[in-house]
PDB file of N, CA and C in Angstrom:
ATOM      1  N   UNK A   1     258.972 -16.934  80.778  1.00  0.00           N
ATOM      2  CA  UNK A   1     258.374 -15.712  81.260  1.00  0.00           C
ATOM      3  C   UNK A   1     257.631 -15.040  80.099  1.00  0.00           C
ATOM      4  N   UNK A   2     256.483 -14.445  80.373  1.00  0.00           N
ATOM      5  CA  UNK A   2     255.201 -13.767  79.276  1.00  0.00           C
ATOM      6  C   UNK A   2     256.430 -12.524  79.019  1.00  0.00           C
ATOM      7  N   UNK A   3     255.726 -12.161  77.782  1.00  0.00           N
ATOM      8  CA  UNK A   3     256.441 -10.606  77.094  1.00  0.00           C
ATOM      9  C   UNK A   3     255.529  -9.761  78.433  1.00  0.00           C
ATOM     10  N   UNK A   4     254.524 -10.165  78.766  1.00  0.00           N
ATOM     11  CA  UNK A   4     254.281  -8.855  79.689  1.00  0.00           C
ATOM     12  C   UNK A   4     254.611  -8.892  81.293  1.00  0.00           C
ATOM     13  N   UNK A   5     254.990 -10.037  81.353  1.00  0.00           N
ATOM     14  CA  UNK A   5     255.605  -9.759  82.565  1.00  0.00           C
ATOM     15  C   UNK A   5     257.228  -9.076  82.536  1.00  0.00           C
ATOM     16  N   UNK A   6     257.538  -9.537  81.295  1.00  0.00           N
ATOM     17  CA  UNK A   6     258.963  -8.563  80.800  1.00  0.00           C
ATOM     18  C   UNK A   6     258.954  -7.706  81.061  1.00  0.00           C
ATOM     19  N   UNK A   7     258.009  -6.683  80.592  1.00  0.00           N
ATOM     20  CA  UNK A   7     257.562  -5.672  80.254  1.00  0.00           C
ATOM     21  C   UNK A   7     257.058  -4.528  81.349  1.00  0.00           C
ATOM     22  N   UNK A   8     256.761  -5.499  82.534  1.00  0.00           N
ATOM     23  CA  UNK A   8     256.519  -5.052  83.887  1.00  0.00           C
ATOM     24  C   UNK A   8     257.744  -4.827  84.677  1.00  0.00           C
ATOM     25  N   UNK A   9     258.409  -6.005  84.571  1.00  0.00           N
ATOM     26  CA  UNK A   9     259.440  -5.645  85.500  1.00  0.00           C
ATOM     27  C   UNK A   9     260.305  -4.262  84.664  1.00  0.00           C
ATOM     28  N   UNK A  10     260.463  -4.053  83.541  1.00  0.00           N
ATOM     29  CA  UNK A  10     260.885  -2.960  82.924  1.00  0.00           C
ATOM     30  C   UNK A  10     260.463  -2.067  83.211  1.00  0.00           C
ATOM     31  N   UNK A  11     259.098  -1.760  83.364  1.00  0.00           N
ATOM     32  CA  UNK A  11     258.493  -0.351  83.688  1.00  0.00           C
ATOM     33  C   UNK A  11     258.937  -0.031  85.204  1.00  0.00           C
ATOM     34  N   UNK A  12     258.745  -1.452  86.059  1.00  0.00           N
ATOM     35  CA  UNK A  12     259.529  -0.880  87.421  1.00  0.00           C
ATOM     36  C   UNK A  12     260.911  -0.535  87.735  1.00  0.00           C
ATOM     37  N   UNK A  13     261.705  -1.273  86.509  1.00  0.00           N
ATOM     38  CA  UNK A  13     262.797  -0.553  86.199  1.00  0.00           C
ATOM     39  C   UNK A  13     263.508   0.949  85.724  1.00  0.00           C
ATOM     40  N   UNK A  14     262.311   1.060  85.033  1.00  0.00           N
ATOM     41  CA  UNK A  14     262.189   2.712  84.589  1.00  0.00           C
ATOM     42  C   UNK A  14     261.841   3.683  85.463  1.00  0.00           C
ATOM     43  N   UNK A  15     260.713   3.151  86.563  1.00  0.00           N
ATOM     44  CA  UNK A  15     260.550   4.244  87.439  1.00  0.00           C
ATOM     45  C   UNK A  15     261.749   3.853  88.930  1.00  0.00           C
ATOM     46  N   UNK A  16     262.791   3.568  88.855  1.00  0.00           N
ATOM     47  CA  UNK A  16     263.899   3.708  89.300  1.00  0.00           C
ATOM     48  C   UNK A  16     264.262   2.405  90.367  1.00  0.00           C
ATOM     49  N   UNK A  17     263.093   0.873  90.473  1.00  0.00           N
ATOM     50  CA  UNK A  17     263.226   0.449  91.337  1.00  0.00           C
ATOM     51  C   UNK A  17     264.263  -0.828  91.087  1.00  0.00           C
ATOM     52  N   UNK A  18     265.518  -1.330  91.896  1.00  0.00           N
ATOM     53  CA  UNK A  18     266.264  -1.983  91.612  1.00  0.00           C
ATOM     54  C   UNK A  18     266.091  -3.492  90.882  1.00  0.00           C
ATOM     55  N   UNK A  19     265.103  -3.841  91.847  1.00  0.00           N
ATOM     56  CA  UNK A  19     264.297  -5.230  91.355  1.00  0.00           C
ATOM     57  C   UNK A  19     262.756  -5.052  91.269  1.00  0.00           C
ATOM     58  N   UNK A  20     262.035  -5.486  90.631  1.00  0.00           N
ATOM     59  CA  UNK A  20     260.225  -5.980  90.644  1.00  0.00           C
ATOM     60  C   UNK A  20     259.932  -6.002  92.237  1.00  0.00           C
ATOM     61  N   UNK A  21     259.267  -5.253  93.281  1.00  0.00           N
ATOM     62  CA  UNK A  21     259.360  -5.573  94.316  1.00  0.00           C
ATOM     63  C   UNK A  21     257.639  -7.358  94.184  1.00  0.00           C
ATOM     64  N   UNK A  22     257.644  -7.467  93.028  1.00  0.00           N
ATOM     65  CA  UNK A  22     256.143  -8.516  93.125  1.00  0.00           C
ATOM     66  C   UNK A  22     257.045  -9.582  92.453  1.00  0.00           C
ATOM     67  N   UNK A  23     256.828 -10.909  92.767  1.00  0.00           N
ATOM     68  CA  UNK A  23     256.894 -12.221  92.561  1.00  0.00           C
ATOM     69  C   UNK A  23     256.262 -11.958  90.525  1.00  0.00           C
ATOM     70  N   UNK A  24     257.000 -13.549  89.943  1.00  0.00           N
ATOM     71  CA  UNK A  24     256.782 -13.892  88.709  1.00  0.00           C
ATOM     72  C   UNK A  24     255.116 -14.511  89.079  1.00  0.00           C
ATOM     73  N   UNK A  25     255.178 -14.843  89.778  1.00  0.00           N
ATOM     74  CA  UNK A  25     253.390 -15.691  90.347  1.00  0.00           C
ATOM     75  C   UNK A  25     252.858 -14.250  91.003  1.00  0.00           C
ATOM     76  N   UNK A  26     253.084 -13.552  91.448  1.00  0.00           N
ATOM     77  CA  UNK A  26     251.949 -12.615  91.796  1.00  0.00           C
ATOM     78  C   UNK A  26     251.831 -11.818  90.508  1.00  0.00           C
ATOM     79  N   UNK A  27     252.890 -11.221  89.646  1.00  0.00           N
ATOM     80  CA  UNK A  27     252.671 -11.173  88.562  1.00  0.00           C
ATOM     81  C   UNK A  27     251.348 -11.542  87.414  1.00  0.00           C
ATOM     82  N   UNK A  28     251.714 -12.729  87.615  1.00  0.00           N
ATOM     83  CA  UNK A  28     250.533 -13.898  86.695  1.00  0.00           C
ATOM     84  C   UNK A  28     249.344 -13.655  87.111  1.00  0.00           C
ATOM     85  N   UNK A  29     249.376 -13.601  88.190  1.00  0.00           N
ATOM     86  CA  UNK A  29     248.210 -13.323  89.175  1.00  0.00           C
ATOM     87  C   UNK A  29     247.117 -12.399  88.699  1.00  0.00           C
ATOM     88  N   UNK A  30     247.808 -11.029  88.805  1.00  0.00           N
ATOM     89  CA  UNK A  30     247.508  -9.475  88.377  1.00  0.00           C
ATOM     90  C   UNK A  30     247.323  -9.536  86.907  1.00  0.00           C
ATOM     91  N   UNK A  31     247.747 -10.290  86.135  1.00  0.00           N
ATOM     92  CA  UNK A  31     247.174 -10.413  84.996  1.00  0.00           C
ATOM     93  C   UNK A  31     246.544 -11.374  84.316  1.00  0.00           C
ATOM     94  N   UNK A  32     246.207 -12.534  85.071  1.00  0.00           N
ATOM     95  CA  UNK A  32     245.165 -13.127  84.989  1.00  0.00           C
ATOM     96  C   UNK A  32     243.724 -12.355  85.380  1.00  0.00           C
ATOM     97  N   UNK A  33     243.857 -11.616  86.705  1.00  0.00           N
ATOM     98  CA  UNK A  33     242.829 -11.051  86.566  1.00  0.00           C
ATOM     99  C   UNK A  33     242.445  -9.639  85.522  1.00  0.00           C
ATOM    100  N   UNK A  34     243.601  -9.270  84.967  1.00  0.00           N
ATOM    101  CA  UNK A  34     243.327  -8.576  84.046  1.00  0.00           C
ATOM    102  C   UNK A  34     242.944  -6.865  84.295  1.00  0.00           C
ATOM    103  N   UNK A  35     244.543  -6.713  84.948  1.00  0.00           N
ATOM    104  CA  UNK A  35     244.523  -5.457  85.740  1.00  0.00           C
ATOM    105  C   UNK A  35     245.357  -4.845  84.560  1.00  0.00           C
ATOM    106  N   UNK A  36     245.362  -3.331  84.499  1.00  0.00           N
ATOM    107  CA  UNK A  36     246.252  -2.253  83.983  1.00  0.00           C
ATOM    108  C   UNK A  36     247.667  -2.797  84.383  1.00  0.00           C
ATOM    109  N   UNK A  37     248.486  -1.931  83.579  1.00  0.00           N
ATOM    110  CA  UNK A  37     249.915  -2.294  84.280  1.00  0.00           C
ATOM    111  C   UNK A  37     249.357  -1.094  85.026  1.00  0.00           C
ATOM    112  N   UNK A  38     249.142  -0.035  84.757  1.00  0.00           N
ATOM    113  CA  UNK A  38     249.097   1.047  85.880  1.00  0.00           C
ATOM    114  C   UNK A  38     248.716   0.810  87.535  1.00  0.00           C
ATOM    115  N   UNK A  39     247.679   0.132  87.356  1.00  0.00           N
ATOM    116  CA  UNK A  39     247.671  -1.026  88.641  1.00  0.00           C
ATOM    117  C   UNK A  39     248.749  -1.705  89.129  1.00  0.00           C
ATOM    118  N   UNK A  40     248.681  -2.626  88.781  1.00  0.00           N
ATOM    119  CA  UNK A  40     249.795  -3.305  88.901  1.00  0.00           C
ATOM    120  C   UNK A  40     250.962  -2.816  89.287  1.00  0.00           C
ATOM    121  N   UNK A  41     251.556  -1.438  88.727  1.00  0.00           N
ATOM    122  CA  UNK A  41     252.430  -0.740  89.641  1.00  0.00           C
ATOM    123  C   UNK A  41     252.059  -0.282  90.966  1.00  0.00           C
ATOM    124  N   UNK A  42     251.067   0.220  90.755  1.00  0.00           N
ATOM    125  CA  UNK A  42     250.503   0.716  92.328  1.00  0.00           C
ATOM    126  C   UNK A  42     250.725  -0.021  93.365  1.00  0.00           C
ATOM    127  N   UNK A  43     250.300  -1.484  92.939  1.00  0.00           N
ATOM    128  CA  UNK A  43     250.372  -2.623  93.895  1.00  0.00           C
ATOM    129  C   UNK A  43     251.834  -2.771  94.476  1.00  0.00           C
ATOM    130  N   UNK A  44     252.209  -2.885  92.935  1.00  0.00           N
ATOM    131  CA  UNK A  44     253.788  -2.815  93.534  1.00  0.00           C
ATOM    132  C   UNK A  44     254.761  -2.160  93.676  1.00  0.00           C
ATOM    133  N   UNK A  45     253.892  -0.696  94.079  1.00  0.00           N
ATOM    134  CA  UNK A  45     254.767  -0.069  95.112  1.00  0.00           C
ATOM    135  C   UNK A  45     254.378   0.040  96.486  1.00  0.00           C
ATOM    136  N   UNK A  46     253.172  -0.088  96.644  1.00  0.00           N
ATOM    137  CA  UNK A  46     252.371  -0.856  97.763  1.00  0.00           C
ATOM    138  C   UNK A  46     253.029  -1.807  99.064  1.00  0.00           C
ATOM    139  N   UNK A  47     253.851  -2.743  97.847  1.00  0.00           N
ATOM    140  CA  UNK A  47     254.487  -3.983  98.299  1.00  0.00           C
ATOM    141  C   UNK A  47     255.926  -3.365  99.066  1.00  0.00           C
ATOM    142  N   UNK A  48     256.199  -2.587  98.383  1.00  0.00           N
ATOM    143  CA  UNK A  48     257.409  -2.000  98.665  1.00  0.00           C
ATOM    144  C   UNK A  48     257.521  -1.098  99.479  1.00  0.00           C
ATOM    145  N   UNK A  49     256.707  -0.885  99.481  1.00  0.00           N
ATOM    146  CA  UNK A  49     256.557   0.302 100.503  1.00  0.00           C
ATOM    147  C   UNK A  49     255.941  -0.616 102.135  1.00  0.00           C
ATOM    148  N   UNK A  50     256.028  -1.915 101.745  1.00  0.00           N
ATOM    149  CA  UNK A  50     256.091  -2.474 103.281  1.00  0.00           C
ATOM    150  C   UNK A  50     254.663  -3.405 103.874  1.00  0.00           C
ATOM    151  N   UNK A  51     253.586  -3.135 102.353  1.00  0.00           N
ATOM    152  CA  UNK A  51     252.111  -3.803 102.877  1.00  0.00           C
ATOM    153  C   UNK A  51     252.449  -5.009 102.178  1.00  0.00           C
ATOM    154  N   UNK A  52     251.816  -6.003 102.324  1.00  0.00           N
ATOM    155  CA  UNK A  52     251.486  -7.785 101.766  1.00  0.00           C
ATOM    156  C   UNK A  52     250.797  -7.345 100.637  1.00  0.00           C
ATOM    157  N   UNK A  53     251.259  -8.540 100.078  1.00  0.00           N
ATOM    158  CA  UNK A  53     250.922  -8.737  98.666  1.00  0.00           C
ATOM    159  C   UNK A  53     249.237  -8.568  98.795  1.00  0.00           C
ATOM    160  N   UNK A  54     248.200  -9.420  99.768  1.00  0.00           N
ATOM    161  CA  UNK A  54     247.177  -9.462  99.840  1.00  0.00           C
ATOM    162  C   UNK A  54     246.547  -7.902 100.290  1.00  0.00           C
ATOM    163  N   UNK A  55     247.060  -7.154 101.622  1.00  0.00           N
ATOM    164  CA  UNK A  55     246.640  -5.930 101.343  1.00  0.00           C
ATOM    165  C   UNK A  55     246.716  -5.328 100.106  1.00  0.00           C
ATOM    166  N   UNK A  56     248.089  -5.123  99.804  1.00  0.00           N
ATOM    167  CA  UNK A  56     247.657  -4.257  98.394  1.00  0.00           C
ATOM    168  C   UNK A  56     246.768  -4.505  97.584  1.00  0.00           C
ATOM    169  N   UNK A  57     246.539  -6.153  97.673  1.00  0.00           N
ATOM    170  CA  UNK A  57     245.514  -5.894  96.309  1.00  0.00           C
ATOM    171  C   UNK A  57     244.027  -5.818  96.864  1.00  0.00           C
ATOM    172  N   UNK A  58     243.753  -6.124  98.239  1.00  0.00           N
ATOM    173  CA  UNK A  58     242.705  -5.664  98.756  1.00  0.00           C
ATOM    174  C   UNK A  58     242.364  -4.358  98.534  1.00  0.00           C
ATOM    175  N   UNK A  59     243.336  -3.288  98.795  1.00  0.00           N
ATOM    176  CA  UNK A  59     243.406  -1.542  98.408  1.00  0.00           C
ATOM    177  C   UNK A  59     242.981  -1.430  97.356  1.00  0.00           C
ATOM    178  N   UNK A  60     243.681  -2.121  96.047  1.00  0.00           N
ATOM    179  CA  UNK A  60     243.170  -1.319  95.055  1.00  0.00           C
ATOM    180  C   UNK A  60     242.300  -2.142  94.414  1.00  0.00           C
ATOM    181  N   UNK A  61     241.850  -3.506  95.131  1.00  0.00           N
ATOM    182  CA  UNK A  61     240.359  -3.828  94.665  1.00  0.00           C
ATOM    183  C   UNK A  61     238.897  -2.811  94.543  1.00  0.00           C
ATOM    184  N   UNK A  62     239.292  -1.613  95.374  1.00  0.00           N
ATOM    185  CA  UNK A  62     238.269  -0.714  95.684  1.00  0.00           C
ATOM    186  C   UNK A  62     238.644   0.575  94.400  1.00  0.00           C
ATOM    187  N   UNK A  63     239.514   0.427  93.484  1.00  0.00           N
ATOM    188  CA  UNK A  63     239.648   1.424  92.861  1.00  0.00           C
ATOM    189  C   UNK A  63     240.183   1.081  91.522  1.00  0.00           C
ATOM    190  N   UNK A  64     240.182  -0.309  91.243  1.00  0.00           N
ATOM    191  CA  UNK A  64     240.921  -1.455  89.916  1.00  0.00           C
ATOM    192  C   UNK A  64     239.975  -0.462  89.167  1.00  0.00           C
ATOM    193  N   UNK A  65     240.674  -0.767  87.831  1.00  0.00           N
ATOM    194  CA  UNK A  65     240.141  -0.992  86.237  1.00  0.00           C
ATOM    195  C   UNK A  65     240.474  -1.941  85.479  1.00  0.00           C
ATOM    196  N   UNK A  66     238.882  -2.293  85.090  1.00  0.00           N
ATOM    197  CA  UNK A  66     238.978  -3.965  83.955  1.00  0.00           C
ATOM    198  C   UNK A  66     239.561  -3.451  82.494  1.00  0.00           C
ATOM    199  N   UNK A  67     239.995  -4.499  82.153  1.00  0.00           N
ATOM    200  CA  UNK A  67     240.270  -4.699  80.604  1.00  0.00           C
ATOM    201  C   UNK A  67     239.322  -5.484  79.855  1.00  0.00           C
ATOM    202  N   UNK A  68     238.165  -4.993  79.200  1.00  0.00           N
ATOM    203  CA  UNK A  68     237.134  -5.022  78.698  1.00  0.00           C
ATOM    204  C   UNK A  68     237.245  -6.189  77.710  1.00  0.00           C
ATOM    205  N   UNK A  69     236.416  -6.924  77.039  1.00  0.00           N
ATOM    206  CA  UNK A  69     236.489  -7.625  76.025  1.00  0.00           C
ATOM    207  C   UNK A  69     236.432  -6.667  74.628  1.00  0.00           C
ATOM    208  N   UNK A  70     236.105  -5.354  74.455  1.00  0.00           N
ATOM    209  CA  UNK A  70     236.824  -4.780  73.505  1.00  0.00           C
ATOM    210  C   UNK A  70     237.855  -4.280  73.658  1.00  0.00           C
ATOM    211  N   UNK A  71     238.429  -4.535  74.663  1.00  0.00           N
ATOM    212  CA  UNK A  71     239.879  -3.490  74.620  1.00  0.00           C
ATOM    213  C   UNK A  71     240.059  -2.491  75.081  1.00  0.00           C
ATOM    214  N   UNK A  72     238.998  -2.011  76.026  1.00  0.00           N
ATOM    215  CA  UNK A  72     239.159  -0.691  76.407  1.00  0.00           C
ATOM    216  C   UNK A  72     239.334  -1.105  78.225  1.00  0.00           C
ATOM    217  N   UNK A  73     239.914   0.017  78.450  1.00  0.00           N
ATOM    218  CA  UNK A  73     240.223  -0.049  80.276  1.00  0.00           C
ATOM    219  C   UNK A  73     238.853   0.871  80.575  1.00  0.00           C
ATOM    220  N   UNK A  74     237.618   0.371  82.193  1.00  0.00           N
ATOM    221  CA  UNK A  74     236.836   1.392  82.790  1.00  0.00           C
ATOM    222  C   UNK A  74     236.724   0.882  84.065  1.00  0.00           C
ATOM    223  N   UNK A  75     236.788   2.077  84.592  1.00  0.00           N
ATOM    224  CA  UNK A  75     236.645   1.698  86.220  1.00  0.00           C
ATOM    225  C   UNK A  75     235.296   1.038  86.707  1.00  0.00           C
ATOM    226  N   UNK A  76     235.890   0.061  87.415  1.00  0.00           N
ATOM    227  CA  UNK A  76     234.373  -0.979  87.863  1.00  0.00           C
ATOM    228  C   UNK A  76     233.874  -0.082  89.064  1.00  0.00           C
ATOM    229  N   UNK A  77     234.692   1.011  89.474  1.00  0.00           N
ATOM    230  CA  UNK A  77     233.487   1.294  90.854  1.00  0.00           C
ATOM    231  C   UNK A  77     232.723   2.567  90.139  1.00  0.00           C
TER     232      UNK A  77
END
């Protein structure tokens, strides 16, 4: 397992949720494409809150932010 998928399921741990409600592969997924974790939570509370993995990320395809080749996060819309 990546340090940042560690690192994810921790933060969903911190904001109080028992388990990661997202898969180690949807995981990979979300950061292959090179989403925020802040995203990435969204999604997966999204998930948890009862929508598919594919809605959610349809949702916040309309409102993502890239991780730039310098390093900086900006919203693509």
């Amino acid at each position: 397992m990546t340090k940042r998928i560690e690192n994810l399921k921790t933060l969903f741990l911190r904001h109080g949720f028992l388990c990661c409600p997202l898969t180690n592969e949807e995981l990979d997924d979300l950061i292959t494409r090179q989403w925020s974790d802040d995203t990435i939570y969204n999604i997966g509370c999204d998930v948890h809150c009862g929508h598919s993995f594919d809605e959610a990320l349809a949702y916040a395809m309309d409102y993502d932010e890239m991780l730039f080749d310098d390093g900086w996060y900006r919203a693509t819309a």
